[in-house]
Protein backbone atom coordinates (compact mmCIF):
# COMPACT_ATOMS: atom_id res chain seq x y z
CA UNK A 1 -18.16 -5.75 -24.08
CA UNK A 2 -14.85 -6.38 -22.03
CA UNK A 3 -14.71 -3.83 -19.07
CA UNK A 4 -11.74 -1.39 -18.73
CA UNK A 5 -9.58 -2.28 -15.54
CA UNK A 6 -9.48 0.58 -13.28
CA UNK A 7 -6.37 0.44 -10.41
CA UNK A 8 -6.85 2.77 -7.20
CA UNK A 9 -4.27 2.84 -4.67
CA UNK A 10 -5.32 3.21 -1.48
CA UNK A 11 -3.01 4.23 1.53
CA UNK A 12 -5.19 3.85 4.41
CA UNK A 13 -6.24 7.60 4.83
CA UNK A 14 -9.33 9.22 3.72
CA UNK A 15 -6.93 11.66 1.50
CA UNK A 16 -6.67 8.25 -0.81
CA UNK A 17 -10.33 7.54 -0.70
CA UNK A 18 -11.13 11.65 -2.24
CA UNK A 19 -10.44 9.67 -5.35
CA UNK A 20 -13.54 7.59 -5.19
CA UNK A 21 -16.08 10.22 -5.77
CA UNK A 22 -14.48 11.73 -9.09
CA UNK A 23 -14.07 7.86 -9.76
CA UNK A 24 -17.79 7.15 -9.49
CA UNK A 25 -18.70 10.46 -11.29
CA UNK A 26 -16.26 9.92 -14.08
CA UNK A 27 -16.43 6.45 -15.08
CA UNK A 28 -19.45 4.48 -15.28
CA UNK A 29 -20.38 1.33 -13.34
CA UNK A 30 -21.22 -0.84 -16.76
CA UNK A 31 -17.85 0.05 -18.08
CA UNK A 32 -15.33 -0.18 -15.67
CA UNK A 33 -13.99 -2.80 -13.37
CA UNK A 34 -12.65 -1.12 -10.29
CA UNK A 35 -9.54 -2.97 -8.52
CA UNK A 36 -8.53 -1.22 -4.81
CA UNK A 37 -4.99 -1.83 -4.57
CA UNK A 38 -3.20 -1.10 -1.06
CA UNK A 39 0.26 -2.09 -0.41
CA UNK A 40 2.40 -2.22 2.62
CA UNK A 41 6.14 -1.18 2.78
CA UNK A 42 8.81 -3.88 3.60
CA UNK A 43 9.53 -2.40 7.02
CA UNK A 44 5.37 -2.50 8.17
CA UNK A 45 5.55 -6.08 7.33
CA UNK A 46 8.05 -7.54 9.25
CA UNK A 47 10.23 -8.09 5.77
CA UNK A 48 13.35 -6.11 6.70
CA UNK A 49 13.83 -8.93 9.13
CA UNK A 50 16.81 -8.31 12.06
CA UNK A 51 16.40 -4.67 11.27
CA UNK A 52 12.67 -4.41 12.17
CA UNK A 53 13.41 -6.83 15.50
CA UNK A 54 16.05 -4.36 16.87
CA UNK A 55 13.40 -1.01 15.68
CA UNK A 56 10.82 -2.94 17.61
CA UNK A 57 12.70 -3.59 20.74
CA UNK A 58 13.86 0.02 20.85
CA UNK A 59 17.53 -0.95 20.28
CA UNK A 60 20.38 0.40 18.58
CA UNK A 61 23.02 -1.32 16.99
CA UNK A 62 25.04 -1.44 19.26
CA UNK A 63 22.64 -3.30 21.57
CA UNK A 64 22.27 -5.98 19.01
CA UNK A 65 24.00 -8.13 21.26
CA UNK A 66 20.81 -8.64 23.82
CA UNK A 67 18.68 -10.38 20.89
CA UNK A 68 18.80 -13.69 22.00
CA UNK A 69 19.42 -16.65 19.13
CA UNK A 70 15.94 -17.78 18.73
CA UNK A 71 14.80 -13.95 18.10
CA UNK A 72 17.90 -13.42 15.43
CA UNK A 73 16.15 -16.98 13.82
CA UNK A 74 12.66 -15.75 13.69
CA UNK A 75 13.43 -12.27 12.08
CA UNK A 76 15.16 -13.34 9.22
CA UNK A 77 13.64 -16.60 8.67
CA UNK A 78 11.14 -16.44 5.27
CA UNK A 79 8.13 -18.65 7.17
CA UNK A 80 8.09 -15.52 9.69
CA UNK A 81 7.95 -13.03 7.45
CA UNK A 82 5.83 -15.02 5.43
CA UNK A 83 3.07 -15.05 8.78
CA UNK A 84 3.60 -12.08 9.41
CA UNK A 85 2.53 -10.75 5.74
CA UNK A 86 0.03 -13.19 5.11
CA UNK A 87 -1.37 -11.81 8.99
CA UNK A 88 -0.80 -8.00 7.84
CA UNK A 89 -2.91 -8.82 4.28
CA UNK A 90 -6.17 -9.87 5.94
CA UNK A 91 -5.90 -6.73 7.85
CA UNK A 92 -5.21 -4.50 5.27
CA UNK A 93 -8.18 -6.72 3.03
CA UNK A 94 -10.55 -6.57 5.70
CA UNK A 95 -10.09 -2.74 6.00
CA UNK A 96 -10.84 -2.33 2.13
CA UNK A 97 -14.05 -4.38 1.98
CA UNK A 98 -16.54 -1.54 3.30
CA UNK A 99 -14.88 0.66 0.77
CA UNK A 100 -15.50 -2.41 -1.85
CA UNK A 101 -19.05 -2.80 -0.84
CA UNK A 102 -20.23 0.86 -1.52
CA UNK A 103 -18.76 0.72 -5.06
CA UNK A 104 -20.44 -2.41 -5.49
CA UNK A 105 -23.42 -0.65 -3.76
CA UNK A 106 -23.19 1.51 -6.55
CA UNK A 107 -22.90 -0.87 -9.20
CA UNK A 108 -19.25 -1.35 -9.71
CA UNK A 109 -17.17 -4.98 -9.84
CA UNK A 110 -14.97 -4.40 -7.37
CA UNK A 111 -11.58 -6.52 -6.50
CA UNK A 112 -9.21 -5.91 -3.42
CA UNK A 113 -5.95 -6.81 -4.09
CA UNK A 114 -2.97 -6.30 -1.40
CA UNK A 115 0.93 -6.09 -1.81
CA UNK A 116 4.08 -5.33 0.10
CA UNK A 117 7.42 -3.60 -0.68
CA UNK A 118 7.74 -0.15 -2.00
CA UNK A 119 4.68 1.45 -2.87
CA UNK A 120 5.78 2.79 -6.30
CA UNK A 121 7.22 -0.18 -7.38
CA UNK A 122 4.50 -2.30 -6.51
CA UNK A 123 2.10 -0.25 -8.26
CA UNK A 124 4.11 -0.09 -11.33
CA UNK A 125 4.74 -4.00 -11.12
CA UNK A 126 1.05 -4.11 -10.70
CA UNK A 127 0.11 -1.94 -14.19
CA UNK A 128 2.72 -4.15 -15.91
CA UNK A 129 1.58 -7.27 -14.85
CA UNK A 130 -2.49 -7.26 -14.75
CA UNK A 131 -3.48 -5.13 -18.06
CA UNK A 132 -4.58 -2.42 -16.08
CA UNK A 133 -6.33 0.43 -18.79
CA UNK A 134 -6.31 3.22 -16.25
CA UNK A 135 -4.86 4.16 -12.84
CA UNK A 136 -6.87 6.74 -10.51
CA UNK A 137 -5.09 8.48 -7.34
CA UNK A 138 -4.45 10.76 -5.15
CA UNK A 139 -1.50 12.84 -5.30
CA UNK A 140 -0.52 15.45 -2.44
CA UNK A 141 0.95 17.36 -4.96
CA UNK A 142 4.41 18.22 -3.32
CA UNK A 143 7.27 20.49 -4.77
CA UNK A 144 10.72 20.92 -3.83
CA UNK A 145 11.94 19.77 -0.90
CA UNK A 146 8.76 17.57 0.17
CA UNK A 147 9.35 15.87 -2.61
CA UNK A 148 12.71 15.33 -2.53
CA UNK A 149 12.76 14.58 0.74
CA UNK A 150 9.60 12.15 0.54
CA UNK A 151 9.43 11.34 -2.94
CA UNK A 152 6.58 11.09 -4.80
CA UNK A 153 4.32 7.92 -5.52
CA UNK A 154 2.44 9.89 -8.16
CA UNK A 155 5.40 10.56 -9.59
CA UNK A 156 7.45 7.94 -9.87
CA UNK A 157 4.53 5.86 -11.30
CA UNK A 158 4.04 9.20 -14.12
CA UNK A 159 7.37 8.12 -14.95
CA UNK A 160 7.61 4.06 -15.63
CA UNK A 161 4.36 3.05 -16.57
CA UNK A 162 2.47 3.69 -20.12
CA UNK A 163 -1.07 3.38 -19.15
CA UNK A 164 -3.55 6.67 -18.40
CA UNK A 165 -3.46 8.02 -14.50
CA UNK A 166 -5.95 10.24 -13.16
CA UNK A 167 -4.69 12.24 -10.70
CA UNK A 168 -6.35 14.09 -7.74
CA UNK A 169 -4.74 16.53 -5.83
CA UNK A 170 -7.55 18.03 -3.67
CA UNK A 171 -7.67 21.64 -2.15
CA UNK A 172 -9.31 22.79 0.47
CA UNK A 173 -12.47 25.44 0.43
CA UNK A 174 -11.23 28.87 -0.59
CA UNK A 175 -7.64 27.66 -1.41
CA UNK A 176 -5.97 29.35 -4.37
CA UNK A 177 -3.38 26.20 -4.45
């Protein structure tokens, strides 16, 4: 019996991980194939090239000027930013795998998969692409002006992709939310 392919996004704080437990409670080990999915924006990754060289110095535009030839080459050449994502992925990979080893501790097949750009893109590119059967997340659950100011991952994702998402927004103890 095929296994249904589970996608969790994972952000890096252990707000994304309160997904796991309902995860593991919800959807049994034999059954489900779990795939932890973290991605990186552009900007972390060194991708936004002469941009992220002057936001690293500390410079403004106007002080572009100071970046000598060599550092205008390496920021917007591809084999840099290439390094520099290929550098950011083991990270990111190595900071999934003790996440990855308690669900397979518990049973699961787990696969780590990283990927840079916008993270609501890349998780809808992601569904599209790898016959994901169900998405599982946490959402912070903003209205109004959080959202509009921040957007929403949850959201946009809710939007563009036709597969199921379960959806976490966890309260705290004796919050009415």
């Amino acid at each position: 019996m095929p296994r249904n392919k589970i996608l969790i996004p994972l952000d890096g704080s252990a707000y994304s991980e309160t997904i796991l437990p309902v995860v593991s409670r919800y959807l049994k080990p034999e059954e489900n194939e779990l795939i932890l999915f973290r991605v990186a924006e552009a900007s972390a990754a060194g991708t936004g090239g002469i941009a992220d060289l002057v936001a690293d110095r500390g410079l403004h535009n106007e002080t572009l000027f100071r970046l000598s030839s060599v550092e205008v080459e390496q920021a917007m050449h591809p084999t840099y930013t290439s390094q520099i994502e290929a550098t950011m992925a083991v990270d990111l990979e190595s900071k999934l795998l003790p996440i990855a080893n308690e669900l397979r501790d518990a049973g699961y097949t787990v696969s780590t998969e990283v990927g840079f750009g916008d993270p609501a893109r890349a998780i809808e590119q992601y569904i599209r692409y790898h016959d994901i059967d169900l998405m599982a997340m946490t959402t912070h659950g903003r209205t109004g002006l959080q959202r509009a100011l921040l957007g929403s991952v949850a959201g946009y994702v809710l939007r563009h992709v036709a597969v199921p998402i379960l959806l976490l927004h966890p309260f705290e103890r004796g919050s009415s939310g």
